[in-house]
N, C-alpha and C. Protein backbone atom coordinates (compact mmCIF):
# COMPACT_ATOMS: atom_id res chain seq x y z
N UNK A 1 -54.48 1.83 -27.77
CA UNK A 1 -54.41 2.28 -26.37
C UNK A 1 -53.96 1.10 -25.50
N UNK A 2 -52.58 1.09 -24.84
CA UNK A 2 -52.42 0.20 -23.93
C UNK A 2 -53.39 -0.41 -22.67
N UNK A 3 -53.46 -1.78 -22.75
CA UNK A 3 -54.61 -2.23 -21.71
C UNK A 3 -53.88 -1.71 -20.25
N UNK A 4 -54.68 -2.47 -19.58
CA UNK A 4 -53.97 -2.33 -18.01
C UNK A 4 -52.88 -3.19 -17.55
N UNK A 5 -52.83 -4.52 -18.49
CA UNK A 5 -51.81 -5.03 -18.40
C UNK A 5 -50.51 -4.74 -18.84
N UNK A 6 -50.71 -4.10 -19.78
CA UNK A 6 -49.42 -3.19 -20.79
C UNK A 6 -49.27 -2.60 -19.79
N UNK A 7 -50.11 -2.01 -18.74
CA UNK A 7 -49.26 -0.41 -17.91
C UNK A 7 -48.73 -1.15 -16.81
N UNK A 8 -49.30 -2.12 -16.51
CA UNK A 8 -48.34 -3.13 -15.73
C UNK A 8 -46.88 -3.33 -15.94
N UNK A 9 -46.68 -4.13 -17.43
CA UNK A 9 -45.53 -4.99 -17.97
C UNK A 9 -44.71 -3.38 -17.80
N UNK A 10 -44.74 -2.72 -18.10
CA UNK A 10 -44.50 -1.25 -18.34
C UNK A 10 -43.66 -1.02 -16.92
N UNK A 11 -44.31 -0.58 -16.36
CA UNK A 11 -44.43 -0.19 -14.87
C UNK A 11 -43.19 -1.39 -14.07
N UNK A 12 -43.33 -2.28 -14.89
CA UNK A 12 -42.36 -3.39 -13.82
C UNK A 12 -41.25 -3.50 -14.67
N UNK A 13 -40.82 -3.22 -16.04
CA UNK A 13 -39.69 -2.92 -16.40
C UNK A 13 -38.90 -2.08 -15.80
N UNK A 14 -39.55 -0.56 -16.16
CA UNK A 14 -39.11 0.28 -15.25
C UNK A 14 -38.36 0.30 -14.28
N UNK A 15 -39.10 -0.30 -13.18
CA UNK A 15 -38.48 -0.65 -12.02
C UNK A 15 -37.48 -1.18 -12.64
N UNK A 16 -37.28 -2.84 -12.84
CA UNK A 16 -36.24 -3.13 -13.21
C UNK A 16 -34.93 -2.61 -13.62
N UNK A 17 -35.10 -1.77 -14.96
CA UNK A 17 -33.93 -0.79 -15.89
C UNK A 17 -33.65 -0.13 -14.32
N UNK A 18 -34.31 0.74 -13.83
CA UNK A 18 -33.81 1.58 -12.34
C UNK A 18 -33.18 0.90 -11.65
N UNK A 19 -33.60 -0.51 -11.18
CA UNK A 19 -32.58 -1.15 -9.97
C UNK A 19 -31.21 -1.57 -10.33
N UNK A 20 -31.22 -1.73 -12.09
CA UNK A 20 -29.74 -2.07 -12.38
C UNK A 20 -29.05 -1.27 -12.52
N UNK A 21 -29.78 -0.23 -13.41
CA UNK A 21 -28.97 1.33 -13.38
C UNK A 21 -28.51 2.07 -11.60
N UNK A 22 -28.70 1.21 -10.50
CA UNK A 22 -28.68 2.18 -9.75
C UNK A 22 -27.34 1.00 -8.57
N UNK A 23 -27.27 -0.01 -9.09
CA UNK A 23 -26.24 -0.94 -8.86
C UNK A 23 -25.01 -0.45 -9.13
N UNK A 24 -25.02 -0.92 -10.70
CA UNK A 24 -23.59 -0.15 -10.95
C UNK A 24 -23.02 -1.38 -10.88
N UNK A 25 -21.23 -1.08 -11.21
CA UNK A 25 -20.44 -2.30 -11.07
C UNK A 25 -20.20 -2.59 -9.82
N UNK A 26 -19.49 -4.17 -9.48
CA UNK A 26 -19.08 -4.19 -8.51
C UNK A 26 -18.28 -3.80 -8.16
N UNK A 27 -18.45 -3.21 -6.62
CA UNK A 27 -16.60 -2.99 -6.07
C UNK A 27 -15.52 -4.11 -5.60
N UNK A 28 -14.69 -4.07 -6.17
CA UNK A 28 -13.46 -4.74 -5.53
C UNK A 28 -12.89 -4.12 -4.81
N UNK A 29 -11.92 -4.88 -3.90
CA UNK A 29 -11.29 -4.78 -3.02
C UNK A 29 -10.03 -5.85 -2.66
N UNK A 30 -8.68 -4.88 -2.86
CA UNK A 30 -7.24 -5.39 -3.24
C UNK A 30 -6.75 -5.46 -1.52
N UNK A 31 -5.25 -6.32 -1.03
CA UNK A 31 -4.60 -5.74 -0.39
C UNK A 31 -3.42 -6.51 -0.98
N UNK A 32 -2.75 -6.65 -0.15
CA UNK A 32 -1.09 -7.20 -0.35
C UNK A 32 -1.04 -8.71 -1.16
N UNK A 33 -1.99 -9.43 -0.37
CA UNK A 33 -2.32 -11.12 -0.41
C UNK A 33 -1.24 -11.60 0.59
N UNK A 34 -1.25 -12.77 0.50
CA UNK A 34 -0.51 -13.64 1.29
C UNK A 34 1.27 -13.33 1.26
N UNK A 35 1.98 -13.36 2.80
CA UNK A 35 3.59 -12.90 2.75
C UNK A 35 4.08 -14.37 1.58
N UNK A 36 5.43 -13.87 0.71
CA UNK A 36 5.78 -15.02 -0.08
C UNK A 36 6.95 -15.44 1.34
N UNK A 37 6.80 -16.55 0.48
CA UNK A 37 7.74 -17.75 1.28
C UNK A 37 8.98 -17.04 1.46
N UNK A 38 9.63 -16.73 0.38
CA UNK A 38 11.37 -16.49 0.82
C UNK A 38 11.47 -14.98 1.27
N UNK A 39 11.71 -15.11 2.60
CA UNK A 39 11.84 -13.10 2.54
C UNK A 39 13.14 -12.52 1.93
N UNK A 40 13.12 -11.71 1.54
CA UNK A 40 13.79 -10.51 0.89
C UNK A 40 15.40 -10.50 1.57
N UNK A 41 15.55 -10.58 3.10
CA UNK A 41 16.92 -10.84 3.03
C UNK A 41 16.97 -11.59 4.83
N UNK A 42 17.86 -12.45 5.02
CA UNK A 42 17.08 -13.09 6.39
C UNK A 42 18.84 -12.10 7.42
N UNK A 43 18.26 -11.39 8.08
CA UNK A 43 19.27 -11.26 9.06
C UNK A 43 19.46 -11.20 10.50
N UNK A 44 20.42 -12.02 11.51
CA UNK A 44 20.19 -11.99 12.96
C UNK A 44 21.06 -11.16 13.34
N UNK A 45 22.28 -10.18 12.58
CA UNK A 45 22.78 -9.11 12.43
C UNK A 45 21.77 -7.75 13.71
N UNK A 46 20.82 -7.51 13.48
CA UNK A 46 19.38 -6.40 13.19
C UNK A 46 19.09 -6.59 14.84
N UNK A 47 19.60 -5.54 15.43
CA UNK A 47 18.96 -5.58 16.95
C UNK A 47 17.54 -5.41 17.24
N UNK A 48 16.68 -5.91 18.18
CA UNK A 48 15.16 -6.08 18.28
C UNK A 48 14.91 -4.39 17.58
N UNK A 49 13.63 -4.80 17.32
CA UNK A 49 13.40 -3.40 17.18
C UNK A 49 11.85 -3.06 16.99
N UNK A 50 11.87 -1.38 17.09
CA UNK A 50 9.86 -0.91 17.65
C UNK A 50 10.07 -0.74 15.89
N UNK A 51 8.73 -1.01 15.62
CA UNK A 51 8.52 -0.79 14.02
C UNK A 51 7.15 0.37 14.28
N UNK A 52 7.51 1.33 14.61
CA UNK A 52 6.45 2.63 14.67
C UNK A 52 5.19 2.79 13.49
N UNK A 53 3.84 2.89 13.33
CA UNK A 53 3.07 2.79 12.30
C UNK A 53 3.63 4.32 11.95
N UNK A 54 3.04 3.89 10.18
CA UNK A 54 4.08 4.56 8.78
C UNK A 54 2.59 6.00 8.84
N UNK A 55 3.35 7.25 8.79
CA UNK A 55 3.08 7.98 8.43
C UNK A 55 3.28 8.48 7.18
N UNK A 56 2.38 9.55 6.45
CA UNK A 56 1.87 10.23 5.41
C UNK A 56 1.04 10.98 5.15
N UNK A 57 0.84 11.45 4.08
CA UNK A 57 -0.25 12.89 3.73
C UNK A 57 -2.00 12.04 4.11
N UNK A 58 -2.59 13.13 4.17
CA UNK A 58 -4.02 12.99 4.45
C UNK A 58 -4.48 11.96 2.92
N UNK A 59 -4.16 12.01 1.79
CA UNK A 59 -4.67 11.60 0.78
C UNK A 59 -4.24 10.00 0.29
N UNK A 60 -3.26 9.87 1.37
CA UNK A 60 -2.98 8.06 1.48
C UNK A 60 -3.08 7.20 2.87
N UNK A 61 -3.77 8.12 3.68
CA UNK A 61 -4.79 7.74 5.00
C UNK A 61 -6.60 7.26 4.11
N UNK A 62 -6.56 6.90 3.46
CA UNK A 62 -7.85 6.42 2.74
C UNK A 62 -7.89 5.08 2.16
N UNK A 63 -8.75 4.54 2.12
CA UNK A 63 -9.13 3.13 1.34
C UNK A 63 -8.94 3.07 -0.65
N UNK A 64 -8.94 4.15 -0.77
CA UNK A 64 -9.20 4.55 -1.73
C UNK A 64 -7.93 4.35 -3.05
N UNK A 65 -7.72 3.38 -3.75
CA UNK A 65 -6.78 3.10 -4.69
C UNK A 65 -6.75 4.69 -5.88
N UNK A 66 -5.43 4.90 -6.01
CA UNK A 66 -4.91 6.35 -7.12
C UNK A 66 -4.04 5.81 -7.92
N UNK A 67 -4.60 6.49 -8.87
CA UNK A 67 -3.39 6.00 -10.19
C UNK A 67 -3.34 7.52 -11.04
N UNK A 68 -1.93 7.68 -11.67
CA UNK A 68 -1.74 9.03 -11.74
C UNK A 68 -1.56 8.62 -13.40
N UNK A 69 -1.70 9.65 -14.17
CA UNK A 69 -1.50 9.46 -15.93
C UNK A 69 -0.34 10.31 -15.72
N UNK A 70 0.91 9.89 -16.08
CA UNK A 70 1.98 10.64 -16.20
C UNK A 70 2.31 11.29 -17.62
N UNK A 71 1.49 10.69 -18.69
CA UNK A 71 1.45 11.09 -19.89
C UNK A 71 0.58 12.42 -20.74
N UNK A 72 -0.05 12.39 -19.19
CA UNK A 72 -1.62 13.63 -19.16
C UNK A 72 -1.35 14.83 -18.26
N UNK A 73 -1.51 14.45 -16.99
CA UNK A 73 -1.28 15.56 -16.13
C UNK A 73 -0.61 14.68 -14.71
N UNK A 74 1.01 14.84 -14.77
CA UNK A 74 1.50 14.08 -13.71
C UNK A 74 1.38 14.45 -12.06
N UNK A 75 0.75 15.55 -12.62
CA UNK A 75 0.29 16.14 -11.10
C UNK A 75 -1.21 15.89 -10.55
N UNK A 76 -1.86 15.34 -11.05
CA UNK A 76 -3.23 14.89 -10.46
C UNK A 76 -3.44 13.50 -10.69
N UNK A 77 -3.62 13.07 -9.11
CA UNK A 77 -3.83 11.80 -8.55
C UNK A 77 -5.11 11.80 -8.24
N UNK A 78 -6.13 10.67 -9.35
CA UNK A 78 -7.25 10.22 -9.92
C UNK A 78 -7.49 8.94 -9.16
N UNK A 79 -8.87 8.74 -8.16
CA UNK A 79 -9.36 7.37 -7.73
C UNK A 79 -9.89 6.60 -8.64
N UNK A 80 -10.02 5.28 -8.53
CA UNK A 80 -10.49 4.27 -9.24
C UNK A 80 -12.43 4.65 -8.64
N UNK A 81 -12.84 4.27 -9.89
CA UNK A 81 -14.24 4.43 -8.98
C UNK A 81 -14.65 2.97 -8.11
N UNK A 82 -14.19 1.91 -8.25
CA UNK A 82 -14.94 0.95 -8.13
C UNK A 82 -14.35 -0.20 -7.68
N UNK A 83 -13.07 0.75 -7.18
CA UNK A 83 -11.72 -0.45 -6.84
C UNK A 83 -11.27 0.07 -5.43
N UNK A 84 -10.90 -0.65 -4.73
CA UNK A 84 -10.11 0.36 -3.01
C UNK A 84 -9.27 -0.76 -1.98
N UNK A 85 -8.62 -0.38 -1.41
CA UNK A 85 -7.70 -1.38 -0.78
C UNK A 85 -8.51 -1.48 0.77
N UNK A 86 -8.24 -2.62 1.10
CA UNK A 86 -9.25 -3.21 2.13
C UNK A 86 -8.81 -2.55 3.56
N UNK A 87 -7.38 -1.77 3.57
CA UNK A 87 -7.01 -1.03 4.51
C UNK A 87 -6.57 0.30 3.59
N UNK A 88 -6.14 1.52 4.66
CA UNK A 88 -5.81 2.46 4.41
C UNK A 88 -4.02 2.17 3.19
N UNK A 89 -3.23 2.75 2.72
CA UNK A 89 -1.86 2.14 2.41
C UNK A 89 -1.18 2.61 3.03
N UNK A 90 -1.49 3.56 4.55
CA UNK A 90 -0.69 3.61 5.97
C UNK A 90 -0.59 2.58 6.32
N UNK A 91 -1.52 1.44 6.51
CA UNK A 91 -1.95 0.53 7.35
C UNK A 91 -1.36 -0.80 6.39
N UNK A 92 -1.59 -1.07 5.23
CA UNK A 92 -1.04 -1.84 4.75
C UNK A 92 0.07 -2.14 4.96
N UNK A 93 0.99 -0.81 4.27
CA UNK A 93 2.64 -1.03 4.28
C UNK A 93 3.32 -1.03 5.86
N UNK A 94 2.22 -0.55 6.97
CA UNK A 94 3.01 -0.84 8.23
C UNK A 94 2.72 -2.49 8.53
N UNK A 95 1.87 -3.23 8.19
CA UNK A 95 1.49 -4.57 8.64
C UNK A 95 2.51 -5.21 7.39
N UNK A 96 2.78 -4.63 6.69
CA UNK A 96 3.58 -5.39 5.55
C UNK A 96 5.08 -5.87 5.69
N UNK A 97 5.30 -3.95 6.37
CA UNK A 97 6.75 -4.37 6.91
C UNK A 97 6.94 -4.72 8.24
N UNK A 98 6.23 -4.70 9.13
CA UNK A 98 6.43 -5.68 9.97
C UNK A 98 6.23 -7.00 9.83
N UNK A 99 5.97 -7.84 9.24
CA UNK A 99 5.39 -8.93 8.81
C UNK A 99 7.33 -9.48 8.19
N UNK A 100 7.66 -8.70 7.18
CA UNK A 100 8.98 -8.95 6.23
C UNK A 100 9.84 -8.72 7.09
N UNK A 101 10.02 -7.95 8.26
CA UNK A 101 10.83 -7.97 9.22
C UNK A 101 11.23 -8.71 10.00
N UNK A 102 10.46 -9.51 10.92
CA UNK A 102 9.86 -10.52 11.28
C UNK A 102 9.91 -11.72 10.78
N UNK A 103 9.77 -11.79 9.64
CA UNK A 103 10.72 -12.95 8.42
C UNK A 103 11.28 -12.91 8.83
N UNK A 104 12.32 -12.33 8.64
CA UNK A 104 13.83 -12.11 8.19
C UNK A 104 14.77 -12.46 9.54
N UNK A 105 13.89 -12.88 10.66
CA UNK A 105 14.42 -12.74 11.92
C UNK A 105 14.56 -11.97 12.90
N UNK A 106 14.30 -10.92 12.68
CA UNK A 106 14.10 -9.83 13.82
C UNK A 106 13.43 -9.75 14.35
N UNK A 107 13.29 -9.64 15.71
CA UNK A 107 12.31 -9.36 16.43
C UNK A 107 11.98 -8.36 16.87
N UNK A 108 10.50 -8.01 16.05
CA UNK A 108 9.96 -6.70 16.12
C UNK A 108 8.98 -6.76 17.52
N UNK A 109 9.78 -5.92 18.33
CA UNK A 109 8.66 -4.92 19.50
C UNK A 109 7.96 -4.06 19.54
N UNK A 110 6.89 -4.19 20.40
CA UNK A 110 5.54 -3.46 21.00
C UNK A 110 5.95 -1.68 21.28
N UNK A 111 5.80 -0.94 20.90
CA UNK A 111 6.10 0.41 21.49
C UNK A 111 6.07 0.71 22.85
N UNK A 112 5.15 -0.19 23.69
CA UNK A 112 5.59 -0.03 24.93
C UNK A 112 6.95 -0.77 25.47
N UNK A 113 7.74 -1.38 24.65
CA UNK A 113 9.21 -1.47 25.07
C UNK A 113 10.17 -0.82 24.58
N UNK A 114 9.62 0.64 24.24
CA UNK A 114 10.44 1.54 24.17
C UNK A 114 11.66 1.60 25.35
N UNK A 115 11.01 1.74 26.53
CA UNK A 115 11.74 2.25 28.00
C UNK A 115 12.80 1.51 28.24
N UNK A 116 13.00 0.16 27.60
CA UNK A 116 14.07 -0.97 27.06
C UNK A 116 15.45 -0.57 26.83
N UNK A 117 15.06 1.01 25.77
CA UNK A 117 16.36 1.25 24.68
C UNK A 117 16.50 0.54 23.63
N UNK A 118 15.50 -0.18 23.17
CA UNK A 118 15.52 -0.82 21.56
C UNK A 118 15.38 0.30 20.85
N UNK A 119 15.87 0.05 19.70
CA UNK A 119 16.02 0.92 18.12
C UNK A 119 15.02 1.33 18.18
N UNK A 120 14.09 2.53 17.29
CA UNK A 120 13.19 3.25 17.09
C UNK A 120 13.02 2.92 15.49
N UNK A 121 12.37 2.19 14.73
CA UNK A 121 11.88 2.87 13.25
C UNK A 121 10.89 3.26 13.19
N UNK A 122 10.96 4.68 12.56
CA UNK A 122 9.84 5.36 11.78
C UNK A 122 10.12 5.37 10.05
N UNK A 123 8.96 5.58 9.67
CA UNK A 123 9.01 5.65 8.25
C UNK A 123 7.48 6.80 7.88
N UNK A 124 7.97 7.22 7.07
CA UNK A 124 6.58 8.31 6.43
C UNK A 124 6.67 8.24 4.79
N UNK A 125 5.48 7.98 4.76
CA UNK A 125 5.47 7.84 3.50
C UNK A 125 4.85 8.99 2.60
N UNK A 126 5.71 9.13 1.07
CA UNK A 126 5.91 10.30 0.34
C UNK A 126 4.94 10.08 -0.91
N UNK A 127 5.17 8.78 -1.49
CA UNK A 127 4.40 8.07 -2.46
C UNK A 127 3.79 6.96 -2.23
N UNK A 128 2.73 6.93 -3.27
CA UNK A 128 2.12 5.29 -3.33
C UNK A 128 0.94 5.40 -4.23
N UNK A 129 1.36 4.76 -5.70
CA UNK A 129 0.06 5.30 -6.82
C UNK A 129 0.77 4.23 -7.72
N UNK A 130 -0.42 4.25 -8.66
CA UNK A 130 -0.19 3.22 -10.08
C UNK A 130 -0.44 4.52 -11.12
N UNK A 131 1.20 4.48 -11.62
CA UNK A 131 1.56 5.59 -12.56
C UNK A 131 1.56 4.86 -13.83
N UNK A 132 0.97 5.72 -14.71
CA UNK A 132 0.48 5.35 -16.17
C UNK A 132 1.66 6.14 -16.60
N UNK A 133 2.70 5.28 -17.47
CA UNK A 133 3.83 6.04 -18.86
C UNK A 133 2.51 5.94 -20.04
N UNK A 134 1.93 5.48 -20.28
CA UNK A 134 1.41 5.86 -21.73
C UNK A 134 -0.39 4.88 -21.29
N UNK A 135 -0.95 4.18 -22.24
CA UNK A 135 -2.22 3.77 -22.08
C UNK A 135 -2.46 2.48 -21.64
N UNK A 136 -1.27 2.19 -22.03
CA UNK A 136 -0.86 0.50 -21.65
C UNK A 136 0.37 -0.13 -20.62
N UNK A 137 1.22 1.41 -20.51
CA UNK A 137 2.25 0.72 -19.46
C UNK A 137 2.14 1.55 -18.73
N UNK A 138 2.72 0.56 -17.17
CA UNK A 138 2.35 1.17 -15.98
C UNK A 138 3.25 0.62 -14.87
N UNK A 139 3.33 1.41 -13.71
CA UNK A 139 4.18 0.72 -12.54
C UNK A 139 3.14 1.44 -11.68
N UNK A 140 3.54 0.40 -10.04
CA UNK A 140 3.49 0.80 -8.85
C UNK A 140 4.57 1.25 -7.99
N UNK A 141 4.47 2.73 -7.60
CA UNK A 141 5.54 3.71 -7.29
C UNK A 141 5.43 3.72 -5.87
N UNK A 142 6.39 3.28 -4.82
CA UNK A 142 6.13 3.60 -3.31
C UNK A 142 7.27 4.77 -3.06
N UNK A 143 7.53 5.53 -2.57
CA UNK A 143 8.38 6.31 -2.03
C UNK A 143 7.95 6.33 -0.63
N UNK A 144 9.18 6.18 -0.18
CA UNK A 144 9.37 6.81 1.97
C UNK A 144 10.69 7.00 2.39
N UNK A 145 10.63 7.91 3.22
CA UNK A 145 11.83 7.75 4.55
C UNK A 145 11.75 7.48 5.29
N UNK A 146 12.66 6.64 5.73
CA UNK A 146 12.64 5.94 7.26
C UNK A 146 13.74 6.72 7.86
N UNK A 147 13.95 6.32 9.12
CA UNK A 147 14.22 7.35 10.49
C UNK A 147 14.80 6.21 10.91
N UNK A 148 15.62 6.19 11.91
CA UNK A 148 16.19 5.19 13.36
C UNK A 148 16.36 5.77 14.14
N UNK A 149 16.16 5.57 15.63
CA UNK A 149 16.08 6.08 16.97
C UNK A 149 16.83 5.23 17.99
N UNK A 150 17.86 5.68 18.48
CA UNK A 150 18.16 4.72 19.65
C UNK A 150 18.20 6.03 20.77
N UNK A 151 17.79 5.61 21.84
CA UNK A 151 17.50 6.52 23.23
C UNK A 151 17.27 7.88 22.57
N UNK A 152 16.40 8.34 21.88
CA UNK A 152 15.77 9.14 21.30
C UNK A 152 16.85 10.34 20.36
N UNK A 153 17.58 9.76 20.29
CA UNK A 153 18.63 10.21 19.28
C UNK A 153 18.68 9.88 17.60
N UNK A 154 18.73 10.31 17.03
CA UNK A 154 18.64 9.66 15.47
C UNK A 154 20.02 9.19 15.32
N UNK A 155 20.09 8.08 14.99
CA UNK A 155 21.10 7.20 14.53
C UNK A 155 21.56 7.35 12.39
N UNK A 156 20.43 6.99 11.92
CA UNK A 156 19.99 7.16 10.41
C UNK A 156 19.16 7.69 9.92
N UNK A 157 19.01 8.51 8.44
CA UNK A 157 18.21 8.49 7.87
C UNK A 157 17.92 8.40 6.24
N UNK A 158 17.25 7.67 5.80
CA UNK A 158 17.51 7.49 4.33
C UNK A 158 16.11 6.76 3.63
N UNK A 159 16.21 7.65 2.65
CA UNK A 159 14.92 7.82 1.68
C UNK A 159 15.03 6.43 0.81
N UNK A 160 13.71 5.70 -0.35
CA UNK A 160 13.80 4.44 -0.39
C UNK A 160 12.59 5.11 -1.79
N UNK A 161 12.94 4.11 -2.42
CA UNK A 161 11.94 4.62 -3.88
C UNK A 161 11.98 3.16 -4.29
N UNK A 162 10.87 2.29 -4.95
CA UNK A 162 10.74 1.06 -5.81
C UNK A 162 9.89 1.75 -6.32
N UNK A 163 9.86 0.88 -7.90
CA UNK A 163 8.82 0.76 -8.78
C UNK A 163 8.98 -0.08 -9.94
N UNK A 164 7.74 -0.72 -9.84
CA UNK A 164 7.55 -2.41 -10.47
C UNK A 164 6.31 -2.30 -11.24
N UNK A 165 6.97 -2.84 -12.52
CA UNK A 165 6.19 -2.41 -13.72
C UNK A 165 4.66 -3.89 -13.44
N UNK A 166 3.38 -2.70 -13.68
CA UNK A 166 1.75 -3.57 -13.45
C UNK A 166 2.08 -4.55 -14.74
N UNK A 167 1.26 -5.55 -14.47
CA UNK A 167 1.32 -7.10 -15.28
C UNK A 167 0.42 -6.23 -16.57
N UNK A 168 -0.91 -5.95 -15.70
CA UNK A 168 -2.14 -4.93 -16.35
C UNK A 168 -2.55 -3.59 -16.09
N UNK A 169 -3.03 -3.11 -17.06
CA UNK A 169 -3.18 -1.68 -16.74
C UNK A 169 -4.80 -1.16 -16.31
N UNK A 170 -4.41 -1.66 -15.18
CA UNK A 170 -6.10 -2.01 -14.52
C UNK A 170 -5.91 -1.63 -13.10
N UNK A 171 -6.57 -1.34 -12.31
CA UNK A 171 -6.93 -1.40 -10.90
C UNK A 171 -5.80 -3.00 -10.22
N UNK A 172 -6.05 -3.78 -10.79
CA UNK A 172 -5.84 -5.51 -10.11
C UNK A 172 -4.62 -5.26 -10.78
N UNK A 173 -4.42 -4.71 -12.11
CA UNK A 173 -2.19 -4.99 -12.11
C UNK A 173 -1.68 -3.79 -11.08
N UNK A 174 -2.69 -2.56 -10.73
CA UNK A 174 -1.65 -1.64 -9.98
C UNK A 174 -1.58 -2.11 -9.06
N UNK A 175 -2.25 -2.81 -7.93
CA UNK A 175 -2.52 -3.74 -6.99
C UNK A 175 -1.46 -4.50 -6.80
N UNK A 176 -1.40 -5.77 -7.49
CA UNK A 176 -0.23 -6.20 -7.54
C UNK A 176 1.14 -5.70 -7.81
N UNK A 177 1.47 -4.72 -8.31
CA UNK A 177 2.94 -4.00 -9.06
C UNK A 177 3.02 -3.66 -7.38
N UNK A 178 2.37 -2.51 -6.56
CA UNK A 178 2.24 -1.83 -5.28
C UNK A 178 2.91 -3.27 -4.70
N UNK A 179 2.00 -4.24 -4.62
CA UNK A 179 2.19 -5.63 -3.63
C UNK A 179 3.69 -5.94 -3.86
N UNK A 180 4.30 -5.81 -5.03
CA UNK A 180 5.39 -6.79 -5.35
C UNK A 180 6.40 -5.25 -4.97
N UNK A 181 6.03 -3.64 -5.28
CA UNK A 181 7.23 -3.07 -5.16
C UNK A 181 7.42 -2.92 -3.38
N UNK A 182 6.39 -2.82 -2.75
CA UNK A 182 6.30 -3.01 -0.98
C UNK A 182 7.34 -4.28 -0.34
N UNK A 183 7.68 -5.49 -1.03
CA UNK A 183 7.95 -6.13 -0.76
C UNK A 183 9.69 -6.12 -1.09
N UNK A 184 9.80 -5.51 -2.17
CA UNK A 184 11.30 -4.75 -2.54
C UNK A 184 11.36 -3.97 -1.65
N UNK A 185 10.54 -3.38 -1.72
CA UNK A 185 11.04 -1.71 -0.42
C UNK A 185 11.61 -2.01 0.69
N UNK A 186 10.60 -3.38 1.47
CA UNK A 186 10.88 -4.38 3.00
C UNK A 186 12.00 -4.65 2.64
N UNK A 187 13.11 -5.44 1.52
CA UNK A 187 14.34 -5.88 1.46
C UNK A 187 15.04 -4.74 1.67
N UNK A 188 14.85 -3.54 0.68
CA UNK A 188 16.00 -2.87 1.06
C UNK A 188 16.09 -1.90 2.63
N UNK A 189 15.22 -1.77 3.04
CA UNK A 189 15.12 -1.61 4.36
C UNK A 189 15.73 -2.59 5.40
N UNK A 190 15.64 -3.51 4.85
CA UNK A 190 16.37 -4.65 6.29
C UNK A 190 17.74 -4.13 5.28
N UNK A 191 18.29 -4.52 4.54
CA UNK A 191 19.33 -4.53 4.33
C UNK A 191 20.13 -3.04 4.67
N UNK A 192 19.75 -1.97 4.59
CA UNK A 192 20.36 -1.15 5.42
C UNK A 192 19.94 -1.17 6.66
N UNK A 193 19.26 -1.81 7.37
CA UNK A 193 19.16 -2.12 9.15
C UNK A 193 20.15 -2.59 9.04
N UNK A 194 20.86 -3.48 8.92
CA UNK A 194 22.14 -4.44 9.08
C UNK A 194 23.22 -4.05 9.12
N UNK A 195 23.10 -2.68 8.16
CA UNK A 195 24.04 -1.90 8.51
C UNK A 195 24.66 -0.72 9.62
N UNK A 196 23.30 -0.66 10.13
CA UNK A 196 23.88 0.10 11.07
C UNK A 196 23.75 -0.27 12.41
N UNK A 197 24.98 0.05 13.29
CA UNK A 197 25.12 -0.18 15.04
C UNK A 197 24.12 -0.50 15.70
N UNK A 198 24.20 -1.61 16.57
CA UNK A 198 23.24 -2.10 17.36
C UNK A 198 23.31 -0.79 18.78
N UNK A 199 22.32 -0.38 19.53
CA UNK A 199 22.42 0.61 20.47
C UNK A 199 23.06 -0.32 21.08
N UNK A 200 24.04 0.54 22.48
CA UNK A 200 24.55 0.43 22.99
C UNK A 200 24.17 0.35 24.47
């Protein structure tokens, strides 16, 4: 028959096994990291311009990192339990590309200098997930269209797809693949800014 000390030692395990079982792993938390040194393409070509925050579906307005099994069911986009980006990836990729814009020499304006007649970009975004080809390989997929506006007229419009194969097939390589294909996406975006007419 256990003494009273046994129902003790007992009693305070317990607890124990419960407080770890009720922890769990830690969460991490990804974003872009630091802008790299060389931007993507430098141009003084690129009239000032409003860089409008990036729209998208309700399900990439969240903190919440998705990675899709394209080898399973390419139509259901699965959260990480225990992984999430420190902003929404609305919020990311608009601070991202303004940031690479801004590199590059342009000078990006405030939306209240719309009334100016500077360029208008919008962009909405279509994709943004760490897609699994099989158990071990993987990319980060961004899809968007961007828009141009001069005196509320559309000037351009044209759709933009990267995808950059994860180092790892983990939460932290889709992270990075996303980080490195966002930063492709920012190049080819300035580089068709350059192309088209400064307003008049």
């Amino acid at each position: 028959m256990p003494t009273l000390r046994h129902r003790f030692a007992f009693a305070a395990l317990a607890v124990l096994l419960a407080a770890c079982a009720s922890k769990g792993p830690t969460q991490a938390h990804f974003d872009f990291g630091p802008l790299p040194q060389a931007p993507a393409v430098t141009s003084t070509a690129i009239a000032p311009l409003i860089v409008a925050d990036m729209t998208g579906p309700a399900s990439l307005d969240s903190e919440r990192m998705q990675y899709r099994l394209l080898y399973a069911d390419a139509r259901q986009l699965r959260p990480y339990a225990y992984n999430q980006w420190t902003a929404t990836p609305l919020q990311l990729l608009t601070q991202r590309l303004k940031a690479r814009i801004a590199q590059a020499g342009v000078k990006v304006l405030a939306t209240t200098d719309a009334a100016a007649g500077a360029m208008l970009l919008r962009t909405e975004l279509d994709d943004f997930a760490h897609n699994f080809d099989s158990a071990t390989a993987s990319q980060g997929t961004i899809t968007l269209r961007a828009s141009v506006f001069a005196a509320h007229h559309l000037v351009d419009q044209k759709s933009f797809t990267r995808s950059v194969a994860a180092p790892t097939a983990d939460a932290a390589g889709g992270a990075r693949a996303l980080a490195d294909a966002a930063d492709a996406l920012s190049g080819d975006l300035l580089a068709w800014l350059a192309t088209l007419p400064a307003p008049k």
